[in-house]
N, C-alpha and C. Protein backbone atom coordinates (compact mmCIF):
# COMPACT_ATOMS: atom_id res chain seq x y z
N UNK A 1 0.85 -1.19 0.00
CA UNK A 1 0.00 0.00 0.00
C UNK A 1 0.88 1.24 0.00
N UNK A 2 0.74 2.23 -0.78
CA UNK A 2 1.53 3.43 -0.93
C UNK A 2 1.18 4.32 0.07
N UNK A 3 1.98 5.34 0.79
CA UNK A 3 1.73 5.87 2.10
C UNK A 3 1.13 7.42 1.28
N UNK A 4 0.85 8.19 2.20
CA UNK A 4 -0.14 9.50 1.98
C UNK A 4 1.05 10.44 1.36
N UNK A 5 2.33 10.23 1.73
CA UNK A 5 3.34 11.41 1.27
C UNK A 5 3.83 10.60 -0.49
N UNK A 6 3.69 9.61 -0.82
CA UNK A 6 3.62 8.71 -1.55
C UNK A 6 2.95 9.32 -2.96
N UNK A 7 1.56 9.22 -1.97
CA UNK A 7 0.74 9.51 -3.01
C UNK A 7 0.50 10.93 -3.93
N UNK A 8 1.10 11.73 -2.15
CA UNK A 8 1.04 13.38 -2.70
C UNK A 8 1.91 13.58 -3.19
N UNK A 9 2.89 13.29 -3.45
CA UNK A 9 4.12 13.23 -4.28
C UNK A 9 4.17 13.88 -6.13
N UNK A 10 4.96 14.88 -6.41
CA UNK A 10 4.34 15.20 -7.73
C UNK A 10 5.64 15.22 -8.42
N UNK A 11 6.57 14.72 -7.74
CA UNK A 11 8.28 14.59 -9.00
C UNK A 11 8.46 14.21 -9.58
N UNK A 12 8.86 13.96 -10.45
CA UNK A 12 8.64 13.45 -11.89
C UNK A 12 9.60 11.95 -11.61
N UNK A 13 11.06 11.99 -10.68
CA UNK A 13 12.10 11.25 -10.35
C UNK A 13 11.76 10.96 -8.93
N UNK A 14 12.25 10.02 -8.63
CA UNK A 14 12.34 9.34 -7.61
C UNK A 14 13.63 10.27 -6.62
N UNK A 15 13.34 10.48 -5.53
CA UNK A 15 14.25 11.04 -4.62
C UNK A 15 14.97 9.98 -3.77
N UNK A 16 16.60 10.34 -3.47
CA UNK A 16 17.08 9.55 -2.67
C UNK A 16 17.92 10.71 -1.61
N UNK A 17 17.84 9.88 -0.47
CA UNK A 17 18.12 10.76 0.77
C UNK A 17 19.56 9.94 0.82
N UNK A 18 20.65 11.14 0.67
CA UNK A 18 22.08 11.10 0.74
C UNK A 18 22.84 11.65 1.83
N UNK A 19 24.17 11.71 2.21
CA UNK A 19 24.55 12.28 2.79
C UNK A 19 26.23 12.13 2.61
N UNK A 20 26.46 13.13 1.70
CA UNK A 20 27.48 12.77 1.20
C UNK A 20 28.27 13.88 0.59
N UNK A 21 29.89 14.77 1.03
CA UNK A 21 30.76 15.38 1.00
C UNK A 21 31.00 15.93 -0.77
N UNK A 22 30.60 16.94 -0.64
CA UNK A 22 31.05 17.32 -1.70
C UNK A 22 31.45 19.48 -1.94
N UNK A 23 31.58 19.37 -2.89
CA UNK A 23 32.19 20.83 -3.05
C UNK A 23 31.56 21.79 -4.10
N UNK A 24 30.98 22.66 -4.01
CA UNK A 24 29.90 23.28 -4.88
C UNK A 24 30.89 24.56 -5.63
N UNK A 25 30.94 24.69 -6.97
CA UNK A 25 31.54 25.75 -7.55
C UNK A 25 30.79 26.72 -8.39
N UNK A 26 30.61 28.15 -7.72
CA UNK A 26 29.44 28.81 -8.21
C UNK A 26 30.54 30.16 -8.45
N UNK A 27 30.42 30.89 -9.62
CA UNK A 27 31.04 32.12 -10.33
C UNK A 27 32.99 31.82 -10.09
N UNK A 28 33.43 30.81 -10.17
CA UNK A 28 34.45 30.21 -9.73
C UNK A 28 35.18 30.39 -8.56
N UNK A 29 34.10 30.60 -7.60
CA UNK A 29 34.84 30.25 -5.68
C UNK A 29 33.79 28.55 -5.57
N UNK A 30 34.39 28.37 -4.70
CA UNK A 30 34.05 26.97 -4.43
C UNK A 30 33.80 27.26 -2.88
N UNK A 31 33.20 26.17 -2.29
CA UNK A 31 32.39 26.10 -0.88
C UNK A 31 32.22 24.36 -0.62
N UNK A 32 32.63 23.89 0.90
CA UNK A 32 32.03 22.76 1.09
C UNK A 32 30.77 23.01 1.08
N UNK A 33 30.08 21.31 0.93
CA UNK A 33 28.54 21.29 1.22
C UNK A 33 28.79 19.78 1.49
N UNK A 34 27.12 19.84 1.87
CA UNK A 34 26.73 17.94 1.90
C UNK A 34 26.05 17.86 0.83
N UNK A 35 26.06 16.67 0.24
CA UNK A 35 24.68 16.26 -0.74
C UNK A 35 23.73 15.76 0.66
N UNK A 36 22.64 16.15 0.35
CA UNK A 36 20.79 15.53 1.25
C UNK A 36 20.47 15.09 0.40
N UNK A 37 19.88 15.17 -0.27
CA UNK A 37 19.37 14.21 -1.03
C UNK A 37 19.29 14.36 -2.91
N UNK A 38 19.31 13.18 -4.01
CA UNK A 38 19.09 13.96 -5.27
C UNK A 38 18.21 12.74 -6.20
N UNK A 39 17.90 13.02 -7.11
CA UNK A 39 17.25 12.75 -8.17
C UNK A 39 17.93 12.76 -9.58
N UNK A 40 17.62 12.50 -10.80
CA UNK A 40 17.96 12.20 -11.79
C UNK A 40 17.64 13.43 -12.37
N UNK A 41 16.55 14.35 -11.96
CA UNK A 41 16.41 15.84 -12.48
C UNK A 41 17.42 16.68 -11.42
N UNK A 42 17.63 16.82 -10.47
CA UNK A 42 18.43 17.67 -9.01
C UNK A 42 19.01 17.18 -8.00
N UNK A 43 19.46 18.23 -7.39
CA UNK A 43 20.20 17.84 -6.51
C UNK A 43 20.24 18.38 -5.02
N UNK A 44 20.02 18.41 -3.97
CA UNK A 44 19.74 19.68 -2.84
C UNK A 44 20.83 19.45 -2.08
N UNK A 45 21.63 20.62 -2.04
CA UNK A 45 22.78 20.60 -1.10
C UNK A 45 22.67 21.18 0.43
N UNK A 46 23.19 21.40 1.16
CA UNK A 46 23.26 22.06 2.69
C UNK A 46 24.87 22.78 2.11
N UNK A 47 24.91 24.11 2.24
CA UNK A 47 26.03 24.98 1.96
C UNK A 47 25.84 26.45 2.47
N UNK A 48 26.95 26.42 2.50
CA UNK A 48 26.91 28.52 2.33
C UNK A 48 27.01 28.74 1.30
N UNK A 49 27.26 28.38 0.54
CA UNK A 49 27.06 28.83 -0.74
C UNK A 49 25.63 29.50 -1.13
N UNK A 50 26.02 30.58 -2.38
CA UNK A 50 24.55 30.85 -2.63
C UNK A 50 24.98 31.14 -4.15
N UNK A 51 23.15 31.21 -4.80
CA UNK A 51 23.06 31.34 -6.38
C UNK A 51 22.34 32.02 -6.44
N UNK A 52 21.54 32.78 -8.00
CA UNK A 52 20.79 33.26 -7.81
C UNK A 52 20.07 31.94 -9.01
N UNK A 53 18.97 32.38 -8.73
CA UNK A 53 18.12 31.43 -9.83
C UNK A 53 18.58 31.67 -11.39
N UNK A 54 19.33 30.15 -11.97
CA UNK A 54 19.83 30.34 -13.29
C UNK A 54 21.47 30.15 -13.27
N UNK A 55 21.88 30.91 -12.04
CA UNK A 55 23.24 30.66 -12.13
C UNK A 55 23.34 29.42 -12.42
N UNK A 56 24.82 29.23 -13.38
CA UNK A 56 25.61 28.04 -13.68
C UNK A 56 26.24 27.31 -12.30
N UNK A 57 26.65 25.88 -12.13
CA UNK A 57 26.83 25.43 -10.69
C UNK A 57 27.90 24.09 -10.87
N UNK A 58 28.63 23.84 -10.61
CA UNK A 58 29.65 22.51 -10.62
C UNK A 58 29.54 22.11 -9.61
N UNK A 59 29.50 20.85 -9.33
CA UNK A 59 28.83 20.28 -7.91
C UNK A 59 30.02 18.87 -8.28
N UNK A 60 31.28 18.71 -7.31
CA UNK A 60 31.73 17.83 -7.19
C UNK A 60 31.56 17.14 -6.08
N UNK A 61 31.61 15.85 -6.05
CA UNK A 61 30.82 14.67 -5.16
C UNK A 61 32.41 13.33 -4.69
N UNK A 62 32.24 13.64 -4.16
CA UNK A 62 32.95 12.05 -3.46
C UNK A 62 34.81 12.43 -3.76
N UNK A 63 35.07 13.38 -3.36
CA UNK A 63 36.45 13.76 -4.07
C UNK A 63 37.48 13.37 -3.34
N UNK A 64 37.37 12.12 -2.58
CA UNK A 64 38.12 11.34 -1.68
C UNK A 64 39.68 10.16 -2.15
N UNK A 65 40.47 10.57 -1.23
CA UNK A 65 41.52 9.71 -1.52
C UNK A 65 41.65 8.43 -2.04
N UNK A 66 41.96 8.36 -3.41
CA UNK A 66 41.48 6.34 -3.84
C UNK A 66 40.51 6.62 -5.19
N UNK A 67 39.76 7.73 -4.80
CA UNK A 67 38.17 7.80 -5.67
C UNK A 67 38.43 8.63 -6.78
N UNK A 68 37.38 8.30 -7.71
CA UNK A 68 37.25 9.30 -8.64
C UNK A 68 35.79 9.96 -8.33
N UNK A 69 36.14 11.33 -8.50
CA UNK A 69 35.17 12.17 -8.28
C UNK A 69 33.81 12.25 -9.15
N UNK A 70 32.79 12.27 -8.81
CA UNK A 70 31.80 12.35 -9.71
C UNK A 70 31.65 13.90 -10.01
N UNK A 71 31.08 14.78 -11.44
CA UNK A 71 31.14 15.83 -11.56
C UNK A 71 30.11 16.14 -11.98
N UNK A 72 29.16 16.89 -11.64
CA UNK A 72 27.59 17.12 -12.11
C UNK A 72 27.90 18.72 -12.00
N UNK A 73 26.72 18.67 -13.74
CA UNK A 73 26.36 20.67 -13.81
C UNK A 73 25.33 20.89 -13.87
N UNK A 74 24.85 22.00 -12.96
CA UNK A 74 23.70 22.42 -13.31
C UNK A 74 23.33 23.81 -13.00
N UNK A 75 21.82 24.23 -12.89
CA UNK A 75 21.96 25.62 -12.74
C UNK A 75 21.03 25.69 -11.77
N UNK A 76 21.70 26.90 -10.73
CA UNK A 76 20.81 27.04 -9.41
C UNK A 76 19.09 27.44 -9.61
N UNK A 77 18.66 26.69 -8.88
CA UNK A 77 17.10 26.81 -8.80
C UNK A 77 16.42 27.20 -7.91
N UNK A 78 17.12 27.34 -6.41
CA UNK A 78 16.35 27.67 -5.18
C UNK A 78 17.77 27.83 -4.41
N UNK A 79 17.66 28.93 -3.39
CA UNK A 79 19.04 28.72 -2.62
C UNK A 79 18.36 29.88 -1.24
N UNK A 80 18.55 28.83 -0.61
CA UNK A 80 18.08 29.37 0.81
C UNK A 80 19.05 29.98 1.63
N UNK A 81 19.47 31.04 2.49
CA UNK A 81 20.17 31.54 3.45
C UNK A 81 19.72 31.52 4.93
N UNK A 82 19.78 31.24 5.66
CA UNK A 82 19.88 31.35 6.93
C UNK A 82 19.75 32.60 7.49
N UNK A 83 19.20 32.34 8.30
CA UNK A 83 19.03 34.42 9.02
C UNK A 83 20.54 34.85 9.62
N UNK A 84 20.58 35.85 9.93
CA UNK A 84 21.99 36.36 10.36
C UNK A 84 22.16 35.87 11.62
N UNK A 85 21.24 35.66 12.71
CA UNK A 85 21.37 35.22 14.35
C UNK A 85 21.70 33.38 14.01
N UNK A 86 20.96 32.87 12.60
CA UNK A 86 21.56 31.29 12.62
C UNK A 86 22.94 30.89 11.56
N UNK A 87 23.41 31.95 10.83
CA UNK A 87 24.53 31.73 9.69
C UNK A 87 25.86 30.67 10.37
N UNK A 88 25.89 30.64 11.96
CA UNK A 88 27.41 30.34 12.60
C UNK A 88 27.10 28.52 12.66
N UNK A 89 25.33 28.40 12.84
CA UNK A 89 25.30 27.17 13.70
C UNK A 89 24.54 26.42 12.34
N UNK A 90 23.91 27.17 11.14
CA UNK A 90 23.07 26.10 10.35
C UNK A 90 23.43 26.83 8.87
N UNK A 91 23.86 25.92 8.14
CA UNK A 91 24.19 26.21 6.73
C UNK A 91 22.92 26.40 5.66
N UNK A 92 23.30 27.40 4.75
CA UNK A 92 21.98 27.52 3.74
C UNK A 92 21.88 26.59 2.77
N UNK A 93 20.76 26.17 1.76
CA UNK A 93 20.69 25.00 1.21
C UNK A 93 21.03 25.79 -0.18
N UNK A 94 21.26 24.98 -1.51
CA UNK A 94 21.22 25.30 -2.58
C UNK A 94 20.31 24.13 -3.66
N UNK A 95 19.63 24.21 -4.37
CA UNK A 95 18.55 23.11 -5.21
C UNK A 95 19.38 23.28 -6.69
N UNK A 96 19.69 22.30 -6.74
CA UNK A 96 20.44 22.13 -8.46
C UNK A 96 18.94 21.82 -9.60
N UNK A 97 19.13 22.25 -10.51
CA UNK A 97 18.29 21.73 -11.84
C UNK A 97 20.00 21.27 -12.69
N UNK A 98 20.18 19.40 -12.43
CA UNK A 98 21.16 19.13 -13.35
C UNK A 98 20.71 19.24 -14.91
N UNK A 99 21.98 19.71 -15.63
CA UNK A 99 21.95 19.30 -17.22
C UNK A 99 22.15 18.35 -17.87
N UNK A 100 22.94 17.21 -17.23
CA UNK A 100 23.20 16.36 -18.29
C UNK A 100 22.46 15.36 -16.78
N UNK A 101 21.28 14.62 -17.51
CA UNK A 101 20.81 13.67 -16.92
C UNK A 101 20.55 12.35 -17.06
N UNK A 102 21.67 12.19 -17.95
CA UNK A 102 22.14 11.02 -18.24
C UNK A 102 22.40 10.04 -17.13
N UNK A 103 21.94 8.88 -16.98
CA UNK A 103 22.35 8.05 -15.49
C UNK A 103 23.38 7.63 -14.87
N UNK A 104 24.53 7.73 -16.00
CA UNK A 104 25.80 7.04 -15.85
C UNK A 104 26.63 8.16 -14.67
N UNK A 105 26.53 9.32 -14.33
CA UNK A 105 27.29 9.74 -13.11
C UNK A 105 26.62 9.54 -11.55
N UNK A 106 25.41 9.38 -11.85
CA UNK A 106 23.84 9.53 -10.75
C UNK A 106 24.39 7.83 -10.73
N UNK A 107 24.71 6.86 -11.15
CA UNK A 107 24.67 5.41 -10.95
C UNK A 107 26.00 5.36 -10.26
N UNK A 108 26.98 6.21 -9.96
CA UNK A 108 27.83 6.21 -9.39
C UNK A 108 27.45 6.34 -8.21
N UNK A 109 26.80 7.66 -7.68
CA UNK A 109 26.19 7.89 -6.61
C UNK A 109 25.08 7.13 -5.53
N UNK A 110 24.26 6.47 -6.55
CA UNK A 110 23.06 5.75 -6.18
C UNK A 110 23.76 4.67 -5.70
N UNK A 111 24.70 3.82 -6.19
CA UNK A 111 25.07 2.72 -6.21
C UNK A 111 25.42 2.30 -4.45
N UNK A 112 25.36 1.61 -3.41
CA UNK A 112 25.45 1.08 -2.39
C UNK A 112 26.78 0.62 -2.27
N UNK A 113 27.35 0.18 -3.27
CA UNK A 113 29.07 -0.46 -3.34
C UNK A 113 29.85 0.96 -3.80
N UNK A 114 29.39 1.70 -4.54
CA UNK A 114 29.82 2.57 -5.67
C UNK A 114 30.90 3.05 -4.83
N UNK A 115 31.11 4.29 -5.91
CA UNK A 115 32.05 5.18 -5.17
C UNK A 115 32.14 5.51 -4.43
N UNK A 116 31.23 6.37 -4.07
CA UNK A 116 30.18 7.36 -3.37
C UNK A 116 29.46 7.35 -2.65
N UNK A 117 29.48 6.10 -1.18
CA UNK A 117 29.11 5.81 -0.63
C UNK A 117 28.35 6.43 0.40
């Protein structure tokens, strides 16, 4: 039986809840972030980083000793800031719209053995 958030559900992709080190490159400064969670259309990061809607975005993933990095582009779609009394203790989010959504870098990620654990 499909649950009520299930049903209300209107994404076109299936979402997966991640948590996973990566580095966001927006007007060419770069910023840690986490991946939370992504899809085959996006991606939602936790960062200081910010965009404005449209900006261009390089989002490197898993850039760990041993690994090859996964490299996804896309362009900012939503980017949240934090109020000034929470900027020290909670990071702002950024929402990717990826371009190339091809499965073969997202199967890196998804994968349970993969890289990108």
């Amino acid at each position: 039986m499909v649950d009520l958030f299930e049903a209300l559900e209107r994404r076109a992709h299936r979402r997966l809840k991640r948590q996973l080190a990566c580095k966001v490159w927006v007007d060419g400064r770069s910023c840690e972030g986490i991946v939370r969670d992504f899809s085959h259309a996006g991606v939602r990061v936790e960062t200081r980083a910010t965009a404005p809607a449209g900006t261009p975005v390089i989002l490197v993933v898993g850039s760990s000793p041993g690994r090859r990095p996964v490299v996804l582009r896309g362009t900012a779609c939503r980017s949240r800031v934090p109020a000034l009394s929470l900027a020290q203790v909670a990071p702002g989010e950024l929402a990717l719209r990826l371009e190339d959504r091809a499965p073969g870098p997202l199967r890196e990620v998804e994968a349970p053995g993969g890289a990108l654990r």
